[in-house]
C-alpha atoms as a PDB file:
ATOM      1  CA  UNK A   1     -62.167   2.008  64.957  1.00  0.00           C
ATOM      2  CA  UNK A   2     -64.687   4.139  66.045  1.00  0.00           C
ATOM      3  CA  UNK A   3     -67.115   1.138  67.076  1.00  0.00           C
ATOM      4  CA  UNK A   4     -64.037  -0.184  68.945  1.00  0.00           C
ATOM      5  CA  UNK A   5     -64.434   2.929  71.159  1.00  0.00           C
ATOM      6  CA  UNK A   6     -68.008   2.831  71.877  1.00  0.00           C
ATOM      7  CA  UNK A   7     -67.459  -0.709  73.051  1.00  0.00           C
ATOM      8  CA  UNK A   8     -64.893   0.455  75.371  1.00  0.00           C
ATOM      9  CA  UNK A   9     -67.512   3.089  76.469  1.00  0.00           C
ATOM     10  CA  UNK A  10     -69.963   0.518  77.146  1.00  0.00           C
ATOM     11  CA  UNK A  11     -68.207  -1.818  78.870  1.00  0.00           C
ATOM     12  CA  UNK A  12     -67.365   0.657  81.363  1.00  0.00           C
ATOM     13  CA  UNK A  13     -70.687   1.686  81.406  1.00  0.00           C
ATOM     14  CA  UNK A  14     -71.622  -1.657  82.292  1.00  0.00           C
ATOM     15  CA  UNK A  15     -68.544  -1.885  84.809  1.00  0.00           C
ATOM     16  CA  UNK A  16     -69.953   1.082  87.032  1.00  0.00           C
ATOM     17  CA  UNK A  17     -73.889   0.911  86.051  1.00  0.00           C
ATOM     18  CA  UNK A  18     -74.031   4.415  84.636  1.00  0.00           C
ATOM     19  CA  UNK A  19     -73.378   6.506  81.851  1.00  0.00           C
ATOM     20  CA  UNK A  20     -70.021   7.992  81.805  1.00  0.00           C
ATOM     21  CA  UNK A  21     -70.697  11.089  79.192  1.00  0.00           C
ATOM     22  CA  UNK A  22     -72.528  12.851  81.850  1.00  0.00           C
ATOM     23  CA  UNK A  23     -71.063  16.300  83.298  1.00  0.00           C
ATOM     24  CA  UNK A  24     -71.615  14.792  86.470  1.00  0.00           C
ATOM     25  CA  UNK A  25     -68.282  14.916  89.095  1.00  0.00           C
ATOM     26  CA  UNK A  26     -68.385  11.606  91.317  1.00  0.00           C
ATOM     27  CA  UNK A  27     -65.422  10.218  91.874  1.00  0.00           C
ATOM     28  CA  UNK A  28     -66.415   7.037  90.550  1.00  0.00           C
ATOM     29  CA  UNK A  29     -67.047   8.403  87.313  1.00  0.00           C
ATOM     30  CA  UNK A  30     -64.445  10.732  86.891  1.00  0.00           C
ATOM     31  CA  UNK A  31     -62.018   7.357  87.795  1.00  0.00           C
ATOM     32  CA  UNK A  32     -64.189   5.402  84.899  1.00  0.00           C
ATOM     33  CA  UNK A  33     -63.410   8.338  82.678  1.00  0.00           C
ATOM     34  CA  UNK A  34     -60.032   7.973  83.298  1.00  0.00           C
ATOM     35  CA  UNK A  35     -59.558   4.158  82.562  1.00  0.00           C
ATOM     36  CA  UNK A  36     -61.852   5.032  79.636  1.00  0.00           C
ATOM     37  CA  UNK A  37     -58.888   7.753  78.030  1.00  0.00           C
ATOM     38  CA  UNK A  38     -56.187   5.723  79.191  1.00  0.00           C
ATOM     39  CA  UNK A  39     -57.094   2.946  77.505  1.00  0.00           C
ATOM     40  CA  UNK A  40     -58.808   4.565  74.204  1.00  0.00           C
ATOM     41  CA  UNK A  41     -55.557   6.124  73.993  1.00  0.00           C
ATOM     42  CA  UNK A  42     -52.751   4.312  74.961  1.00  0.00           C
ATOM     43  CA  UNK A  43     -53.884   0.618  73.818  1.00  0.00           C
ATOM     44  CA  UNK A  44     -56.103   1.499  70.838  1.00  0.00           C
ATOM     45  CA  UNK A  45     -54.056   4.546  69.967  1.00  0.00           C
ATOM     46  CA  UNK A  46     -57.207   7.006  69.583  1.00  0.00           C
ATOM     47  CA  UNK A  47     -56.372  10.629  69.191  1.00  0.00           C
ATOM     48  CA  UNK A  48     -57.255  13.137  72.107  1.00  0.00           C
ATOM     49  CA  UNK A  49     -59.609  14.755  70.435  1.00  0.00           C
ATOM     50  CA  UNK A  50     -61.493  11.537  68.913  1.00  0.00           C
ATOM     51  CA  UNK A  51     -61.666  10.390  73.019  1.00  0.00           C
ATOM     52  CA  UNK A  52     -62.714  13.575  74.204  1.00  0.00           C
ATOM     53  CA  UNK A  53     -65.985  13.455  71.354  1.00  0.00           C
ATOM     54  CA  UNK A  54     -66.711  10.031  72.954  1.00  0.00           C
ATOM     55  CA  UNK A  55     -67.311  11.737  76.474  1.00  0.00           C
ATOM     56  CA  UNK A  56     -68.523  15.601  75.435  1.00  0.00           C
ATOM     57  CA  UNK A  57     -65.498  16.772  76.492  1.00  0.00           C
ATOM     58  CA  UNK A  58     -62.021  18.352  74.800  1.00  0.00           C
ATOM     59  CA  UNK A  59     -58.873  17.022  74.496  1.00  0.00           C
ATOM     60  CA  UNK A  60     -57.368  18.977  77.137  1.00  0.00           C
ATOM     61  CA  UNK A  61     -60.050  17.382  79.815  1.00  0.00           C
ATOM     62  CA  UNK A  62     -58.680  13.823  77.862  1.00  0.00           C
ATOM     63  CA  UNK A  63     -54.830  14.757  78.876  1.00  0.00           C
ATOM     64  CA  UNK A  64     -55.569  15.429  82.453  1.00  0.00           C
ATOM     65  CA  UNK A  65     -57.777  12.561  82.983  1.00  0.00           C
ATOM     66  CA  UNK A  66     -54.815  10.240  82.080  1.00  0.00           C
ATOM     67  CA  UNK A  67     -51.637  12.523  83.521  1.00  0.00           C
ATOM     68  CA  UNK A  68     -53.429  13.369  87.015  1.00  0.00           C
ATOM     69  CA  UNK A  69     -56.853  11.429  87.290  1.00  0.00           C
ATOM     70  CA  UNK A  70     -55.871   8.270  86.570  1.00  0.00           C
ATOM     71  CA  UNK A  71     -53.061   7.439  88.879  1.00  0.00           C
ATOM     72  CA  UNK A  72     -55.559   8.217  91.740  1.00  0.00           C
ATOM     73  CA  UNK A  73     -58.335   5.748  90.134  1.00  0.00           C
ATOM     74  CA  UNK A  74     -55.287   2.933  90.100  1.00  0.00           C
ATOM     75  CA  UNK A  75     -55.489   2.896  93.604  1.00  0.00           C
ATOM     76  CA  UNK A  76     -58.680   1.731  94.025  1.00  0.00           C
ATOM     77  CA  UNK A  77     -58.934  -2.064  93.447  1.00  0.00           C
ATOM     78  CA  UNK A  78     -62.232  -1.488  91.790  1.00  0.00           C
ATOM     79  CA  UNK A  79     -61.126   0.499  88.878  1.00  0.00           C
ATOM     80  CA  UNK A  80     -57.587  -1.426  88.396  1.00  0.00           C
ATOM     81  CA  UNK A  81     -59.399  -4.405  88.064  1.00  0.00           C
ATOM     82  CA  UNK A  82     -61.292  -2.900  85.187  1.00  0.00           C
ATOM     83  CA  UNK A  83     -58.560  -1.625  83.680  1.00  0.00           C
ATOM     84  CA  UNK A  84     -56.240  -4.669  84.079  1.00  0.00           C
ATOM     85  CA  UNK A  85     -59.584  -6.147  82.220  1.00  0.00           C
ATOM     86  CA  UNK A  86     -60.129  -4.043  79.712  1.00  0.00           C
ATOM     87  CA  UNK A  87     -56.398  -2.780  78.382  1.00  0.00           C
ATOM     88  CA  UNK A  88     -55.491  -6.262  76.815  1.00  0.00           C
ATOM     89  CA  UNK A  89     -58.648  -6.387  74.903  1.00  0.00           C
ATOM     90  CA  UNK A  90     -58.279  -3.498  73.235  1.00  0.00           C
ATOM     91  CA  UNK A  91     -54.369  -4.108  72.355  1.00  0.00           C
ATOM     92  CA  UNK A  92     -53.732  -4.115  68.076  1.00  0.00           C
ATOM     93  CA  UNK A  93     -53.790  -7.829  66.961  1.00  0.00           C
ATOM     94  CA  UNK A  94     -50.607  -9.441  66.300  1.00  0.00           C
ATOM     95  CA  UNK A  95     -50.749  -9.592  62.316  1.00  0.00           C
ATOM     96  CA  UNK A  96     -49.542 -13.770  61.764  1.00  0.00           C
ATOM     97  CA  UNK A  97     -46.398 -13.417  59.145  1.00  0.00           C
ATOM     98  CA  UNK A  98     -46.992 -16.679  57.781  1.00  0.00           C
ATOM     99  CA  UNK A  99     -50.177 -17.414  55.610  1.00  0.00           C
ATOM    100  CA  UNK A 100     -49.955 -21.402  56.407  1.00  0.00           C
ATOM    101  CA  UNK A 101     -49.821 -20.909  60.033  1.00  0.00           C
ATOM    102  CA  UNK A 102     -52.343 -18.320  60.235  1.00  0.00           C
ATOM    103  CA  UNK A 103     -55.363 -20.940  59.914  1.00  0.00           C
ATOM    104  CA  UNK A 104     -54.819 -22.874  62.908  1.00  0.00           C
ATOM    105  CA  UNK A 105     -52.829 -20.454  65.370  1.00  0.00           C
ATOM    106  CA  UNK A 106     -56.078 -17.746  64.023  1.00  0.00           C
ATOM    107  CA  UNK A 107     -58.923 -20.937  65.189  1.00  0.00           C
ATOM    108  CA  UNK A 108     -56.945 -21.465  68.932  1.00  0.00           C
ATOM    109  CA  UNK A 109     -56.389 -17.071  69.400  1.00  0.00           C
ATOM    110  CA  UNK A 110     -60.113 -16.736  68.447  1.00  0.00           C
ATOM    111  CA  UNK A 111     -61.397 -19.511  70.801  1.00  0.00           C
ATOM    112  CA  UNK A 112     -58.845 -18.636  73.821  1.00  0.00           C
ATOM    113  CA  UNK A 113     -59.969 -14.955  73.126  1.00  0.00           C
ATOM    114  CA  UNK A 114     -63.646 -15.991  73.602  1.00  0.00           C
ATOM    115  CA  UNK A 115     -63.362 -18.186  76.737  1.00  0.00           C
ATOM    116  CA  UNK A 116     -61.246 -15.115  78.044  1.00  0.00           C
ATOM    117  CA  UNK A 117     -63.829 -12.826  77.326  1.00  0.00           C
ATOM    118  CA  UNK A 118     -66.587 -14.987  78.727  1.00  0.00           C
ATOM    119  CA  UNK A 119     -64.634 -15.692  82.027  1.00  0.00           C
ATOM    120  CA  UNK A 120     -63.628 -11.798  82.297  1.00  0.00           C
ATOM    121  CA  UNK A 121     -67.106 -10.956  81.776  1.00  0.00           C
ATOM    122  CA  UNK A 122     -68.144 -13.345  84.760  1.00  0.00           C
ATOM    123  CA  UNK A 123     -65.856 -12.039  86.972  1.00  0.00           C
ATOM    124  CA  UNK A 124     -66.751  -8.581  86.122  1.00  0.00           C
ATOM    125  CA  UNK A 125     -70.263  -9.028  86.687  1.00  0.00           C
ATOM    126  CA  UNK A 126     -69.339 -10.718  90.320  1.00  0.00           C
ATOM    127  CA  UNK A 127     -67.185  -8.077  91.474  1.00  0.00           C
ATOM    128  CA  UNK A 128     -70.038  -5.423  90.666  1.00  0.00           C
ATOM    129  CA  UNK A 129     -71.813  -7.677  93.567  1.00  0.00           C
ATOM    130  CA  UNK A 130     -69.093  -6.644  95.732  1.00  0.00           C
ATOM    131  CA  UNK A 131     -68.486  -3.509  94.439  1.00  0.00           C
ATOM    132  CA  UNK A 132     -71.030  -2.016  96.834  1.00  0.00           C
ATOM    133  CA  UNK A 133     -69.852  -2.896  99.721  1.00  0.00           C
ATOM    134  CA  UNK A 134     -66.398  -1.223  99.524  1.00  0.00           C
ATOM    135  CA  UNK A 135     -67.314   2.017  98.296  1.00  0.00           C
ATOM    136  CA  UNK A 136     -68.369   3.423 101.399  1.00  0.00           C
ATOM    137  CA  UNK A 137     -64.971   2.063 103.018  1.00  0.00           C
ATOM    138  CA  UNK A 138     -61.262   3.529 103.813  1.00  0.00           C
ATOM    139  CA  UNK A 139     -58.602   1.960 101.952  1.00  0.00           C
ATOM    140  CA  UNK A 140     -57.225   0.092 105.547  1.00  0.00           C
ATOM    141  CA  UNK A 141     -60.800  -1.387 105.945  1.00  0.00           C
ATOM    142  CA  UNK A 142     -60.892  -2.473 102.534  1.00  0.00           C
ATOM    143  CA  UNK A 143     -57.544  -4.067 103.137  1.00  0.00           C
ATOM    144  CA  UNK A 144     -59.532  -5.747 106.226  1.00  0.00           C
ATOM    145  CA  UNK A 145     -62.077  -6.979 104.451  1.00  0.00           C
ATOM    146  CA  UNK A 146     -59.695  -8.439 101.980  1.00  0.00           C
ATOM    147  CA  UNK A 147     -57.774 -10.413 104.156  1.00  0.00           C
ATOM    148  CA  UNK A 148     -60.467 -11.714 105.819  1.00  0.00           C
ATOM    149  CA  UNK A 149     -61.960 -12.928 102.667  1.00  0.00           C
ATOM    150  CA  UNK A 150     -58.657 -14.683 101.327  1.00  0.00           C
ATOM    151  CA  UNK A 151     -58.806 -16.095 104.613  1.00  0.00           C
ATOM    152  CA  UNK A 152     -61.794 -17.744 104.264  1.00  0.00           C
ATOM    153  CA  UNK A 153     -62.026 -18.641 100.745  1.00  0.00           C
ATOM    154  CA  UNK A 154     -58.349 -20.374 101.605  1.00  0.00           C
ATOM    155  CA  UNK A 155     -60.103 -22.295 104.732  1.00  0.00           C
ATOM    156  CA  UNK A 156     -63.603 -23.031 103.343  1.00  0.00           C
ATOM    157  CA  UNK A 157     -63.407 -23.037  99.270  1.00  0.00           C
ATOM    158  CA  UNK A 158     -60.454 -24.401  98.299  1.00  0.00           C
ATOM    159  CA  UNK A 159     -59.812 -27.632 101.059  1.00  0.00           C
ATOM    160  CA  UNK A 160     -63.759 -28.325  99.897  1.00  0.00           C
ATOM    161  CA  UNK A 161     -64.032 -32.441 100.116  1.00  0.00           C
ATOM    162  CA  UNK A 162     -65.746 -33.375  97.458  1.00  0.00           C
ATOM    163  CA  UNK A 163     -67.452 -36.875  97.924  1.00  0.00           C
ATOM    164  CA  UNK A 164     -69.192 -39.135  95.283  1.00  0.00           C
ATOM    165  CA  UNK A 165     -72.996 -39.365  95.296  1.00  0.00           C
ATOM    166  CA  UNK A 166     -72.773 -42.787  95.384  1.00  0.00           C
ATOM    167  CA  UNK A 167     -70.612 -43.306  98.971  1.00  0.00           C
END
């Protein structure tokens, strides 16, 4: 269980590009703290003290990061998205009931797991790209920018005309 948690850990880690058992106080890694308790607790069911040992910090720093710092890191896009990544993951598997339908159902969850995993990994990795650009911005920019974007990945990306190579 424990190695579950340092995977958590390090996919966040990964997620913001820095270590988040530092003392440091940036918003941006007190938000990744907060996904990090939220989910070591509530999805994988951790204790608060075995979360606050992942970080360096107690279990009363563990309860405020998910009653009071959390909510504010849900408002930024950034951090939902890596929490609306991250808390299925790290849900208890479904035990199967039935030990003759557990061999095939087992081979599909495995391989729909991993082509999850691969395409949430891609994404992640992509919106790190653009991850830069909206920190600096106000949440009504950021709404801006958004809509221009779904604007223009509606108008140029998805009417594409795709033509053979051989026309």
């Amino acid at each position: 269980m424990k190695d579950r948690l340092k995977q958590l850990k390090t996919q966040i880690e990964v997620a913001v590009e820095q270590r988040i058992d530092t003392p440091c106080r940036k918003r941006h890694l007190t938000y990744a703290r907060a996904v990090f308790c939220k989910i070591a607790r509530e999805s994988m069911g951790m204790t608060l003290s075995d979360v606050g040992k992942a970080l360096n910090r107690d279990h009363a720093t563990v309860m405020h990061n998910i009653k009071v710092v959390f909510p504010f890191a849900m408002k930024e896009t950034r951090f939902q998205d890596i929490y609306d990544a991250l808390k299925d993951e790290y849900k208890p598997k479904k035990v199967v009931k039935k030990a003759e339908d557990s061999g095939q159902e087992t081979i599909n969850l495995i391989s729909k797991l991993r082509s999850e995993n691969a395409y949430m990994s891609r994404m992640l990795k992509n919106r790190d790209r653009f991850g830069n650009l909206f920190d600096s911005l106000r949440v009504d920019e950021v709404d801006e920018v958004y809509n221009k974007l779904e604007i223009f990945v509606k108008s140029t990306i998805k009417n594409r005309v795709y033509y053979n190579a051989e026309d």
